[in-house]
Protein backbone atom coordinates (compact mmCIF):
# COMPACT_ATOMS: atom_id res chain seq x y z
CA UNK A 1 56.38 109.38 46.65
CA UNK A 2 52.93 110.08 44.77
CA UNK A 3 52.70 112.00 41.88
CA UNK A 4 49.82 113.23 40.05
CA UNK A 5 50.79 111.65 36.55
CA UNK A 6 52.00 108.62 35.79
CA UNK A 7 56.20 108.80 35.22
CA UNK A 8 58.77 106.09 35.12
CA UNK A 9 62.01 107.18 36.86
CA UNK A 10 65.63 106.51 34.78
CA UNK A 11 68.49 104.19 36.75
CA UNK A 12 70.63 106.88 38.68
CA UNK A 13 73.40 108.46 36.76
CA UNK A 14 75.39 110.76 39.26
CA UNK A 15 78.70 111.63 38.78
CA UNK A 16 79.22 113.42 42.12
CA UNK A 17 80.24 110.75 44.97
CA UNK A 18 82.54 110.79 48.03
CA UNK A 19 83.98 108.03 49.42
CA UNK A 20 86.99 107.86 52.45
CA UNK A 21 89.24 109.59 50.62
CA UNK A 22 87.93 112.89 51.14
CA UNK A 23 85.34 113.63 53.46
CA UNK A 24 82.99 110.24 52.64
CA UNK A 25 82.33 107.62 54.95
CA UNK A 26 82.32 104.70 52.59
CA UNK A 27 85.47 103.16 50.45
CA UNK A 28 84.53 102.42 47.00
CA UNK A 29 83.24 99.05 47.06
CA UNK A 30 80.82 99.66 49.52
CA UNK A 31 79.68 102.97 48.10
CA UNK A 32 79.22 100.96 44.67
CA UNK A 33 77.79 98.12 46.55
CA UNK A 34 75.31 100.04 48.23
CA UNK A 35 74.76 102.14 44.85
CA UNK A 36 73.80 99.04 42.81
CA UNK A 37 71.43 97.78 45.04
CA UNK A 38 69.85 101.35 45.50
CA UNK A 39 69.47 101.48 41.26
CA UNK A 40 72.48 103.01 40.09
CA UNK A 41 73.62 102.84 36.59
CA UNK A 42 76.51 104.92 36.80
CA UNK A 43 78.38 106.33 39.29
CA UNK A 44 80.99 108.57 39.52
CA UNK A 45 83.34 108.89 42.14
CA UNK A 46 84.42 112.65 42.82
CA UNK A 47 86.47 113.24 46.00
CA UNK A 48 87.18 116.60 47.16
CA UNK A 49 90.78 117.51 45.97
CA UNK A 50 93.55 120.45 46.08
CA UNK A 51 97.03 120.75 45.22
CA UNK A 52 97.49 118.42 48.42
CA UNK A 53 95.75 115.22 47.53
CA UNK A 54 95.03 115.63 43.76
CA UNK A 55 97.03 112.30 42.68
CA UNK A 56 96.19 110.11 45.23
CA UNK A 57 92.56 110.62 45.55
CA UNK A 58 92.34 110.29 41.17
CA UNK A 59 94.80 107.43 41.37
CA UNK A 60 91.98 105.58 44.45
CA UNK A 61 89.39 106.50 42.04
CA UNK A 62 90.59 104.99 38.80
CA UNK A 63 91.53 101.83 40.88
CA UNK A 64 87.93 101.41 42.01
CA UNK A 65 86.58 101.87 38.42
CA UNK A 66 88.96 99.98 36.94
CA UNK A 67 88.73 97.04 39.20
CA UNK A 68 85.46 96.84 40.47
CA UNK A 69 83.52 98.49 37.24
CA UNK A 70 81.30 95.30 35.41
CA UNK A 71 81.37 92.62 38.15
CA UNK A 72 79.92 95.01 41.12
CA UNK A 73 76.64 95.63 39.09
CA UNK A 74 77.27 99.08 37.97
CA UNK A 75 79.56 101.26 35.64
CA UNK A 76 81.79 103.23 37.55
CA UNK A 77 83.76 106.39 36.40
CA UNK A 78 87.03 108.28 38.05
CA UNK A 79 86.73 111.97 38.92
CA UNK A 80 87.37 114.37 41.23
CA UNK A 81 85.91 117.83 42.53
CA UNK A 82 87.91 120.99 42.46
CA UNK A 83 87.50 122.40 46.02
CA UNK A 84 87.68 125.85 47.25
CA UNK A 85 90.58 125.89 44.76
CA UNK A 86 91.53 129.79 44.38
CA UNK A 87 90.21 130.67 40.82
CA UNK A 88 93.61 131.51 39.45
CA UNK A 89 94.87 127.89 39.56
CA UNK A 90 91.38 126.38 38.92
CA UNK A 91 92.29 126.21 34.73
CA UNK A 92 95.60 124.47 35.95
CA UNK A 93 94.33 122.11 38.25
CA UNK A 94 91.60 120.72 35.22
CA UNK A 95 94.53 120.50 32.81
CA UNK A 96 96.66 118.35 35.79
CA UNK A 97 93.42 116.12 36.57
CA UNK A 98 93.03 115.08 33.06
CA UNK A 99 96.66 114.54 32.83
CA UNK A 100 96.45 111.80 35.57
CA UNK A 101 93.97 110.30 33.87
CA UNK A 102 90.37 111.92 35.30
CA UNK A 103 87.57 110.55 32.85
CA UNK A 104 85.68 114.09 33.91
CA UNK A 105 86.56 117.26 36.28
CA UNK A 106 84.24 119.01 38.85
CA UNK A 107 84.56 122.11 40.10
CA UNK A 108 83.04 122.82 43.90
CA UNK A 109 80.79 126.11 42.62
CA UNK A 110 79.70 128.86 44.82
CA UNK A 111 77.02 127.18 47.32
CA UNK A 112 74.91 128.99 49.13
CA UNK A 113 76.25 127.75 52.25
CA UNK A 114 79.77 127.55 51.85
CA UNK A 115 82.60 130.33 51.50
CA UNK A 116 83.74 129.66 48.03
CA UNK A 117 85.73 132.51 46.80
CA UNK A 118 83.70 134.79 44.38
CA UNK A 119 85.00 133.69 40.86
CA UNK A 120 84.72 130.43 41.04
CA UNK A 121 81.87 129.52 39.06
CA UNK A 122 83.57 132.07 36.33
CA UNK A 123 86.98 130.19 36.28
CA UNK A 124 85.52 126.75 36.11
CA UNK A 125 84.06 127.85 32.69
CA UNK A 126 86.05 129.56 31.50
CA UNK A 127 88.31 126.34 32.67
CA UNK A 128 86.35 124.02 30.33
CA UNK A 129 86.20 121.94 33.71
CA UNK A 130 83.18 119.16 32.93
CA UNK A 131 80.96 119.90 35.19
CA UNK A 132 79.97 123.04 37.93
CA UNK A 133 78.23 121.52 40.61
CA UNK A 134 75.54 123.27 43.07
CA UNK A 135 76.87 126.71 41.39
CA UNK A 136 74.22 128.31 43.81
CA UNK A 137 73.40 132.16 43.04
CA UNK A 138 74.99 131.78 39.48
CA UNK A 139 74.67 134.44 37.05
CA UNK A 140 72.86 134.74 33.24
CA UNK A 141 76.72 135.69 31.83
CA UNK A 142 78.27 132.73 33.66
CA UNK A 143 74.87 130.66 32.61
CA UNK A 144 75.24 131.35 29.03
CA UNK A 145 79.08 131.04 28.96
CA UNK A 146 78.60 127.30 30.36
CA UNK A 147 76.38 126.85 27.15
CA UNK A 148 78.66 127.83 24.83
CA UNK A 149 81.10 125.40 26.43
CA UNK A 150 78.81 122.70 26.41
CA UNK A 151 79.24 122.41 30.50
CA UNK A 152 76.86 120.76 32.95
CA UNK A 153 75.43 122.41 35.54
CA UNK A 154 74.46 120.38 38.46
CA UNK A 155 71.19 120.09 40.19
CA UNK A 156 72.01 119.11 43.98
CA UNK A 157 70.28 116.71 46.10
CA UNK A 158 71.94 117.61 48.51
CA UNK A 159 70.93 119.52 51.93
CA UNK A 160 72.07 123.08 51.89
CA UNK A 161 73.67 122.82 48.50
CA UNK A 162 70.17 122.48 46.53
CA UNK A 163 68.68 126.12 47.95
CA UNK A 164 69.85 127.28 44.14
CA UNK A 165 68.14 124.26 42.38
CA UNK A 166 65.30 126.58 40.85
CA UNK A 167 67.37 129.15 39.91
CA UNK A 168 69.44 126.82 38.51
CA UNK A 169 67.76 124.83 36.26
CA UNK A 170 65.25 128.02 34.76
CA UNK A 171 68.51 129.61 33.87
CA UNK A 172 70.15 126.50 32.29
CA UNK A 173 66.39 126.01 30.08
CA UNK A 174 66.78 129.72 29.05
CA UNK A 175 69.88 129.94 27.95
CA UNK A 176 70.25 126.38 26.75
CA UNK A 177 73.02 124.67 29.27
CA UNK A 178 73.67 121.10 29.97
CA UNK A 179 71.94 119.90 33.31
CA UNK A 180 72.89 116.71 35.74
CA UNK A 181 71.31 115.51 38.94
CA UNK A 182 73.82 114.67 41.13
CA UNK A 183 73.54 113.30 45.20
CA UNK A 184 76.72 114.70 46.05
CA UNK A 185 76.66 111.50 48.82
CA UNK A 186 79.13 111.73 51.26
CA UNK A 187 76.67 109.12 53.82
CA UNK A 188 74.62 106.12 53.03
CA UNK A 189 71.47 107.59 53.06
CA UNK A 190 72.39 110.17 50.84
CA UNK A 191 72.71 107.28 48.00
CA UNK A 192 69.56 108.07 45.46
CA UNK A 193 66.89 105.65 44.35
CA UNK A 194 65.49 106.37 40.49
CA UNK A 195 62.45 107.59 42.26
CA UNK A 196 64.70 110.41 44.23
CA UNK A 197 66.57 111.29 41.89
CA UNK A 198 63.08 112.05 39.68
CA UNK A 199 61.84 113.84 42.73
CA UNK A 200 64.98 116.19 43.15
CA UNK A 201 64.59 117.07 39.15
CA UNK A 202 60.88 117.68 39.16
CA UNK A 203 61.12 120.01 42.93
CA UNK A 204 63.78 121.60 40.98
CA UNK A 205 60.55 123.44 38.49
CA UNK A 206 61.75 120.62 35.70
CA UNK A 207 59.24 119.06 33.75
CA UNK A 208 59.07 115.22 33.37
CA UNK A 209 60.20 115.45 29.87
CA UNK A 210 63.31 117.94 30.69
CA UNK A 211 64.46 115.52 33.49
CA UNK A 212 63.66 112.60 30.56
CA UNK A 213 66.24 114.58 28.35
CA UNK A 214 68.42 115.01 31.19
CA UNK A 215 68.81 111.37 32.23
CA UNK A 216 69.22 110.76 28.40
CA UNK A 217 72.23 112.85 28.08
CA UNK A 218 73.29 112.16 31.08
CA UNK A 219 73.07 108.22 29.78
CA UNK A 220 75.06 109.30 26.43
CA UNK A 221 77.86 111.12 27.88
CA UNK A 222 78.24 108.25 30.39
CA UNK A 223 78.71 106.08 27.41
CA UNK A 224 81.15 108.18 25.95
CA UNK A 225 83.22 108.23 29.16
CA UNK A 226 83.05 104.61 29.43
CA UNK A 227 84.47 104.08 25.85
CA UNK A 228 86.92 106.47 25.94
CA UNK A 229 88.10 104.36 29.61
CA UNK A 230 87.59 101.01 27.91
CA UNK A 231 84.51 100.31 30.09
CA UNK A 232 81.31 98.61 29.46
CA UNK A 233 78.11 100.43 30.74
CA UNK A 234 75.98 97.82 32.41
């Protein structure tokens, strides 16, 4: 990748991983394995979870980070991603994650490609849920009520997911919301490099020194996460 000014990509920081326990094809240790050696910093694990699988997917998750977080050559953190949950229990699901122990809550937002049940994006803010990924064709009200929450809104590397990106991130600049760059990797080659993950930020319409303030908050909530888990970030 060539660009026509000089820029130093961050280490990754994504929060939004799958692994075997949802729909992944990697168990954690090879997903961080293959992570570290790719650049990673951080990395969240976020398997897809319902009513059905809540608890054991967290409880997989917060083993990995626990165990594995320090001596694998990476931080890792324990989440998990709110899928096509109906919005009604979405506010209740957050509260349960957190109450088994999730350092931070996704909420699967209304893709482009996917039939997630109008509302979603809504609930999950209104939920105070961490973090709305690939929200897709999300609107100024829901924009600027993710503000006021102090929410992230993702920015998707992902195939399918990303058509939204643009829309996305101007909305989050205008009305002042929290952005991440996540992979959302459910594969091995969807694991980012720094140079990627700078590449998916800048085709996004973000400037080099909004993805710079990106990765740095990205790097400070990380740290808080990691405290508040009793982990070290590498």
């Amino acid at each position: 990748m060539t660009l026509p000014f000089p820029a130093r990509p961050f280490p990754v920081i994504d929060f939004h991983t799958h692994t075997i326990q949802s729909d992944g094809e990697l168990a954690p240790a090879e997903l961080a394995r293959r992570a570290a050696v790719k650049g990673y910093r951080v990395l969240g694990i976020s398997d897809h979870v319902d009513q059905s699988n809540l608890q054991t997917a967290l409880e997989a998750a917060l083993t990995a980070s626990r165990e594995l977080s320090g001596i694998i050559g990476l931080t890792i953190l324990a989440g998990v991603e709110l899928t096509h949950v109906p919005p009604v229990q979405i506010a209740a699901m957050v509260v349960k994650a957190r109450a088994l122990g999730a350092d931070f809550v996704i909420v699967h937002g209304e893709s482009p490609v996917e039939p997630v049940a109008p509302g979603t994006n809504l609930a999950a803010v209104e939920a105070g849920a961490d973090i709305l990924a690939h929200p897709g064709l999300i609107t100024e009200m829901e924009v600027k009520a993710a503000a006021r929450k102090g929410m992230f809104l993702e920015i998707s590397a992902r195939g399918g997911h990303c058509l939204a990106n643009g829309l996305v991130a101007s909305l989050a600049l205008t009305y002042g919301a929290r952005l991440l760059i996540n992979s959302d990797a459910h594969a091995p080659s969807d694991i980012l490099t720094p140079e990627l993950q700078m590449a998916v930020a800048l085709g996004a319409g973000l400037d080099y020194q909004t993805y710079t303030s990106i990765m740095n908050s990205a790097a400070i909530w990380a740290e808080s996460l990691s405290a508040q888990a009793g982990l070290d970030v590498d």
